[in-house]
N, C-alpha and C. Protein backbone atom coordinates (compact mmCIF):
# COMPACT_ATOMS: atom_id res chain seq x y z
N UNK A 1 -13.76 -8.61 8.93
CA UNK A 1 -13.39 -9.67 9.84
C UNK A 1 -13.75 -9.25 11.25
N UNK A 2 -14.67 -9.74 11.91
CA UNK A 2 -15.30 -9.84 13.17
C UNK A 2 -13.74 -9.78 14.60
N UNK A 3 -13.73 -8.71 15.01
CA UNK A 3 -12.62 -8.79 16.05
C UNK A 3 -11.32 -9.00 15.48
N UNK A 4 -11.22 -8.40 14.48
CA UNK A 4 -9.55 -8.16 13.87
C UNK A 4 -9.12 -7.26 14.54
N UNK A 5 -9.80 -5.93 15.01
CA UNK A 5 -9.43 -5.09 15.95
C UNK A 5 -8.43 -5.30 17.22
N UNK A 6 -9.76 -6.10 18.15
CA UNK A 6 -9.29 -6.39 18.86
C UNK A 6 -8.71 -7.49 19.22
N UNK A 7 -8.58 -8.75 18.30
CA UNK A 7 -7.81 -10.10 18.32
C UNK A 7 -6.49 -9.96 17.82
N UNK A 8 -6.25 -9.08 16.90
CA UNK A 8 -4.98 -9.00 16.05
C UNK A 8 -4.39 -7.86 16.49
N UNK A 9 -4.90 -6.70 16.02
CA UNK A 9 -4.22 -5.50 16.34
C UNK A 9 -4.10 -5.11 17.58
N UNK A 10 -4.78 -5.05 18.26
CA UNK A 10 -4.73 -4.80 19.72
C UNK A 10 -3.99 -6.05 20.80
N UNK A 11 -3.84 -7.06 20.06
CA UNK A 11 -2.74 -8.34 20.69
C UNK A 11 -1.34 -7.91 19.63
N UNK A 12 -1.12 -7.52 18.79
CA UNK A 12 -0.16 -6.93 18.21
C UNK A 12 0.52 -5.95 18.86
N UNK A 13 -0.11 -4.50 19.16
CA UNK A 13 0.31 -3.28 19.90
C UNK A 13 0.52 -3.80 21.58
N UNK A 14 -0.24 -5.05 22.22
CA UNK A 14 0.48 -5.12 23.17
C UNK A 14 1.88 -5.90 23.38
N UNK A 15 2.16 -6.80 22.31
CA UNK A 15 3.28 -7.55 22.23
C UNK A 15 4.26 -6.34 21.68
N UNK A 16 4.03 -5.08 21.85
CA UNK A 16 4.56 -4.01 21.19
C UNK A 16 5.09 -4.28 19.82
N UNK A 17 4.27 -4.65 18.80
CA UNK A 17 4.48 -5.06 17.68
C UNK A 17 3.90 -4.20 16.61
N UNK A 18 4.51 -3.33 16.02
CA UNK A 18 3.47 -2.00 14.81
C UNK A 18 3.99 -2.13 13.72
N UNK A 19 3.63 -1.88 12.52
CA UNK A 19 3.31 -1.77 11.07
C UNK A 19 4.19 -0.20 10.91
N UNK A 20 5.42 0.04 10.82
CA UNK A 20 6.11 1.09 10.60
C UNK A 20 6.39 1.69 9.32
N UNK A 21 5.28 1.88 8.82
CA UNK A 21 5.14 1.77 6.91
C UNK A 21 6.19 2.59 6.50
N UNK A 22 6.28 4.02 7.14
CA UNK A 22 7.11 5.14 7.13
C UNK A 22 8.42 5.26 7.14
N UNK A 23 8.90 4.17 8.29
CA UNK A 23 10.03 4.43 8.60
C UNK A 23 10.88 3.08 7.55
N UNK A 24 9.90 1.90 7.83
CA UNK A 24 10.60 1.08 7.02
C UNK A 24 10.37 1.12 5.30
N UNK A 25 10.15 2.03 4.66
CA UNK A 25 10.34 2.51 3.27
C UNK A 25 11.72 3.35 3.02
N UNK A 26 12.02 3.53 4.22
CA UNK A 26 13.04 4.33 3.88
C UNK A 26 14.20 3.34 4.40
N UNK A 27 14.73 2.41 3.95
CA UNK A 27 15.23 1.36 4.06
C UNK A 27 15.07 0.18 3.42
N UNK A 28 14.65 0.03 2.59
CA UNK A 28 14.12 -0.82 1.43
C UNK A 28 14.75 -0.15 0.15
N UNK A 29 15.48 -1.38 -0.46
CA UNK A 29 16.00 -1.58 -1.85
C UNK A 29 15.10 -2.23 -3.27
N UNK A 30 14.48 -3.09 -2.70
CA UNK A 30 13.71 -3.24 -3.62
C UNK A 30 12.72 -3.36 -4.57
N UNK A 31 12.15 -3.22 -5.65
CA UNK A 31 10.80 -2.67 -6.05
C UNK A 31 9.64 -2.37 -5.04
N UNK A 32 8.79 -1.29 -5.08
CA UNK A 32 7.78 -1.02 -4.22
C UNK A 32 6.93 -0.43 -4.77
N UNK A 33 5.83 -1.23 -4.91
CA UNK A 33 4.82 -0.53 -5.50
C UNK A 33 3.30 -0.45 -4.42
N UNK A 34 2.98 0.96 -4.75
CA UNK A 34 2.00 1.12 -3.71
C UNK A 34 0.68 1.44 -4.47
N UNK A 35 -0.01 0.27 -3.34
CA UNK A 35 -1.60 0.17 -4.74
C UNK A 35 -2.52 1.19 -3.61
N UNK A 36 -3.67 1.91 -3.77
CA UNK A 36 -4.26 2.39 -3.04
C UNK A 36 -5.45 2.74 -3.59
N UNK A 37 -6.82 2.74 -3.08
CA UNK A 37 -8.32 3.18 -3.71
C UNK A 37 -8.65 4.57 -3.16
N UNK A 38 -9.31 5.42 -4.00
CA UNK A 38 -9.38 6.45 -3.60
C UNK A 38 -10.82 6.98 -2.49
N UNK A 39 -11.22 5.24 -2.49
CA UNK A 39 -12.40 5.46 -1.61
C UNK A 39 -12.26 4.66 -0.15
N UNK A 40 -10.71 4.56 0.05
CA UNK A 40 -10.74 4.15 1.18
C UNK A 40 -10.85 4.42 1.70
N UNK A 41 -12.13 3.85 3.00
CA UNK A 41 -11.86 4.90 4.58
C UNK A 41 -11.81 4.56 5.51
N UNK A 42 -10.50 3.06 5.07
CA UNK A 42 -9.78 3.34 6.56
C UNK A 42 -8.56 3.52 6.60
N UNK A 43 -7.93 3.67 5.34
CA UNK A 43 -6.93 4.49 5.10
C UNK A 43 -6.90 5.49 4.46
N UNK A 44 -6.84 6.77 4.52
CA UNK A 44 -6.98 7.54 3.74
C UNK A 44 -6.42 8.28 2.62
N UNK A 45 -6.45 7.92 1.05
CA UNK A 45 -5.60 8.56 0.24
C UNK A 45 -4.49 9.08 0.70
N UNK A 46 -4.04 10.46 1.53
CA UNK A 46 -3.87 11.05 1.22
C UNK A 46 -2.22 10.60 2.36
N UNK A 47 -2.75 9.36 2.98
CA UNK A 47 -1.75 8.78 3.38
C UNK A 47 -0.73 7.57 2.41
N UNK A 48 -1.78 7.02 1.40
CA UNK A 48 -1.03 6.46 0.39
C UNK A 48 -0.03 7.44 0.05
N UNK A 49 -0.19 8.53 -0.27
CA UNK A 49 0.47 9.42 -1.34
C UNK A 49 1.58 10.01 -0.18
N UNK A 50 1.56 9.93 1.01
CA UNK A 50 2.49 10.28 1.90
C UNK A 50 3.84 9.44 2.16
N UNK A 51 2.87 8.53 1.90
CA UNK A 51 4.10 6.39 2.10
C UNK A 51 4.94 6.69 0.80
N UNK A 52 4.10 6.95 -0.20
CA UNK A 52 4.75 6.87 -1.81
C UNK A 52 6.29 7.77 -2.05
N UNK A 53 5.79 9.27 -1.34
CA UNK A 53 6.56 10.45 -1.40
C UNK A 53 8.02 9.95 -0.06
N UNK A 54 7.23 9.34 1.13
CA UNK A 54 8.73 8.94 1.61
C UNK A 54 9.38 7.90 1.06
N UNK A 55 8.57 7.09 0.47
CA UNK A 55 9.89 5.88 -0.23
C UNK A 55 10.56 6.93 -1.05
N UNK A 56 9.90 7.35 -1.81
CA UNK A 56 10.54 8.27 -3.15
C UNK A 56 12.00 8.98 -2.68
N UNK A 57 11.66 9.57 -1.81
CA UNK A 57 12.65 10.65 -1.35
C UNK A 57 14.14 9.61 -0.39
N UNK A 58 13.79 8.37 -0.44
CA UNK A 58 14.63 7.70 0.68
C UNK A 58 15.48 6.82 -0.73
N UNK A 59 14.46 6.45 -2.16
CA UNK A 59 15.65 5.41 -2.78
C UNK A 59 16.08 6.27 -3.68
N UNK A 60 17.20 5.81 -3.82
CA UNK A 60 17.95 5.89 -4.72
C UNK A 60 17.81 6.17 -6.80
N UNK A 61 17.23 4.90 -6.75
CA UNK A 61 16.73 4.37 -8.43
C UNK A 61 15.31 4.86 -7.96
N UNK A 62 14.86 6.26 -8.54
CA UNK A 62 13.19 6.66 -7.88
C UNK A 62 12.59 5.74 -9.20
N UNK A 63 12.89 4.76 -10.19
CA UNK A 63 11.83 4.06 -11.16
C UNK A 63 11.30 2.85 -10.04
N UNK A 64 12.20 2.28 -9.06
CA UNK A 64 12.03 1.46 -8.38
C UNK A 64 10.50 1.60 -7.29
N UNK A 65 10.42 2.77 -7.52
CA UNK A 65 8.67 3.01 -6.55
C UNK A 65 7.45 3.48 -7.44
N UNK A 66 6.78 3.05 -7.23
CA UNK A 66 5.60 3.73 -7.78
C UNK A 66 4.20 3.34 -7.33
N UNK A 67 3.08 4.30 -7.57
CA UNK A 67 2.23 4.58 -6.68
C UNK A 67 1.10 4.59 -7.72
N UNK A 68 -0.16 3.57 -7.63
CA UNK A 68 -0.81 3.43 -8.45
C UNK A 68 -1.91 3.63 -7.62
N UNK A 69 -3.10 4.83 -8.14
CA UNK A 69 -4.71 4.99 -7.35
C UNK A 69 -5.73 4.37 -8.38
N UNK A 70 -7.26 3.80 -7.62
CA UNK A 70 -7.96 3.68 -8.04
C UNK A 70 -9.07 4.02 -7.76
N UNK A 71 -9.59 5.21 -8.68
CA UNK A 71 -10.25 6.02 -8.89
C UNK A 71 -11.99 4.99 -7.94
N UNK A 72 -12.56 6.33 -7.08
CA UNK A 72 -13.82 6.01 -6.28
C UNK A 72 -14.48 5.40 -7.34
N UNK A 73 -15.02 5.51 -8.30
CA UNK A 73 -15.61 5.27 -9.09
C UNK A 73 -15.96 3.40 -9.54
N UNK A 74 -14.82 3.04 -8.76
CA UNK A 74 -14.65 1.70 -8.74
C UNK A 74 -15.28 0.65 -7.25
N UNK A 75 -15.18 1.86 -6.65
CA UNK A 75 -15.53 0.68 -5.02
C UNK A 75 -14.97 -0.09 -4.75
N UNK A 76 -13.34 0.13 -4.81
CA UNK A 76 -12.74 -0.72 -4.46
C UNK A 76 -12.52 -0.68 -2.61
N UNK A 77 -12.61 0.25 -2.41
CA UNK A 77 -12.46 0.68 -0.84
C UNK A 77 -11.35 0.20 -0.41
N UNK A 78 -10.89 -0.73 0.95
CA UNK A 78 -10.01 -0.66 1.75
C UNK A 78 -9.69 -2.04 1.23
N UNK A 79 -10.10 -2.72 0.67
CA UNK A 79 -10.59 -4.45 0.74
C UNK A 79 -10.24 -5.12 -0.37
N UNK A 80 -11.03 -4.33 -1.66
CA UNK A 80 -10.94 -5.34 -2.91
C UNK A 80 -10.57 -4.34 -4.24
N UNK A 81 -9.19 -4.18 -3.62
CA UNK A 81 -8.41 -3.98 -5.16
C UNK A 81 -8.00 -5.09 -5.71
N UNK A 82 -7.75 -6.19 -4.69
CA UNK A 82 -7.98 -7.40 -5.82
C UNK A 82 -8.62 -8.23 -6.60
N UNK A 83 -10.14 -6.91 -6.45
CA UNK A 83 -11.01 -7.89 -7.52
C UNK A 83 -10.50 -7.28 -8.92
N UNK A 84 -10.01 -5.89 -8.70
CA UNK A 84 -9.65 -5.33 -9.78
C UNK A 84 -9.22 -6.05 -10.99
N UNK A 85 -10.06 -6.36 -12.53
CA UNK A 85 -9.48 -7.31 -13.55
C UNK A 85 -7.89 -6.69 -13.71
N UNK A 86 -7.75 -5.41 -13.80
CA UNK A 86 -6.49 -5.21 -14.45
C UNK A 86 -5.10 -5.34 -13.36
N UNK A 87 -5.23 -5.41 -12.30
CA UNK A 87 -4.54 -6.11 -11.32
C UNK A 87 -3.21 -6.17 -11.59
N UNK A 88 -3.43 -7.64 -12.67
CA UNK A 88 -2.29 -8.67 -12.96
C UNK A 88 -1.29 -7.73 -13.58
N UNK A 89 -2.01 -7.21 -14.65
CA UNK A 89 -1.59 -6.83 -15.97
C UNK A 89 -0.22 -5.04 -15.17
N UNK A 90 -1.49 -5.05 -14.29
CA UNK A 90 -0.61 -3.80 -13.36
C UNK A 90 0.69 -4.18 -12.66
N UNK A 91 0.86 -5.05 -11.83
CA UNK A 91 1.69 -5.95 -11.16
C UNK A 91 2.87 -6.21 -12.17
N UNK A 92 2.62 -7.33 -13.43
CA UNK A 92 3.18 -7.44 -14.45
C UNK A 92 4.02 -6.47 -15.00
N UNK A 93 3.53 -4.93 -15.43
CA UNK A 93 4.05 -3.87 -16.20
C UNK A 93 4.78 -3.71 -15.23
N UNK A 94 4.73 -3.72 -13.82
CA UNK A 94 5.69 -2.76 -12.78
C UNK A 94 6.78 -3.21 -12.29
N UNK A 95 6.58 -5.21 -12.93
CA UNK A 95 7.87 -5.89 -12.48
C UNK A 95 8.71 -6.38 -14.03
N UNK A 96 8.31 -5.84 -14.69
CA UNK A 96 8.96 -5.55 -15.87
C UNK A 96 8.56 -7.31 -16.52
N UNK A 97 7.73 -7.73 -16.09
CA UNK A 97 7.17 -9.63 -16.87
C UNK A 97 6.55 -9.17 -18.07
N UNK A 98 7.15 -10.20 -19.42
CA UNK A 98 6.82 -10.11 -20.14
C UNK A 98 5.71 -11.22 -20.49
């Protein structure tokens, strides 16, 4: 998206407005599931797995989080884990739909 940078995020951070992934996981009750590609680069793995480990450590019921990667091999990058076919079926298993 052409100037998401600076139309959104940068009009965001001046309305002093931020994305507190960290802090607000640890305050959350209910299901959380964290999807992440292992070829993202503009987030980097290794921050998925950082978000995952503080929800973990903050709830209570630890079945209530979980942290699903998808392997480089896929190209899913930063963008399109929702082309991913198995998606649904992932979503589904994690909210217990039969």
């Amino acid at each position: 998206f052409p100037g998401f940078e600076y139309l959104i995020l940068d009009s965001l951070a001046l309305g002093n407005m931020f994305f507190h992934s960290d802090e607000n996981v640890k305050v959350l009750a209910c299901p959380l599931l964290i999807l992440h590609a292992e070829d993202d680069a503009v987030l980097p793995p290794h921050l998925g797995r950082k978000l995952f480990e503080t929800a973990r450590s903050a709830y209570k019921d630890k079945t209530k989080v979980k942290f699903i990667t998808f392997p480089e091999k896929l190209g899913l990058g930063h963008d399109y884990i929702s082309f991913n076919p198995e998606l649904p079926a992932l979503v589904k298993d994690f909210l217990n739909i039969k």
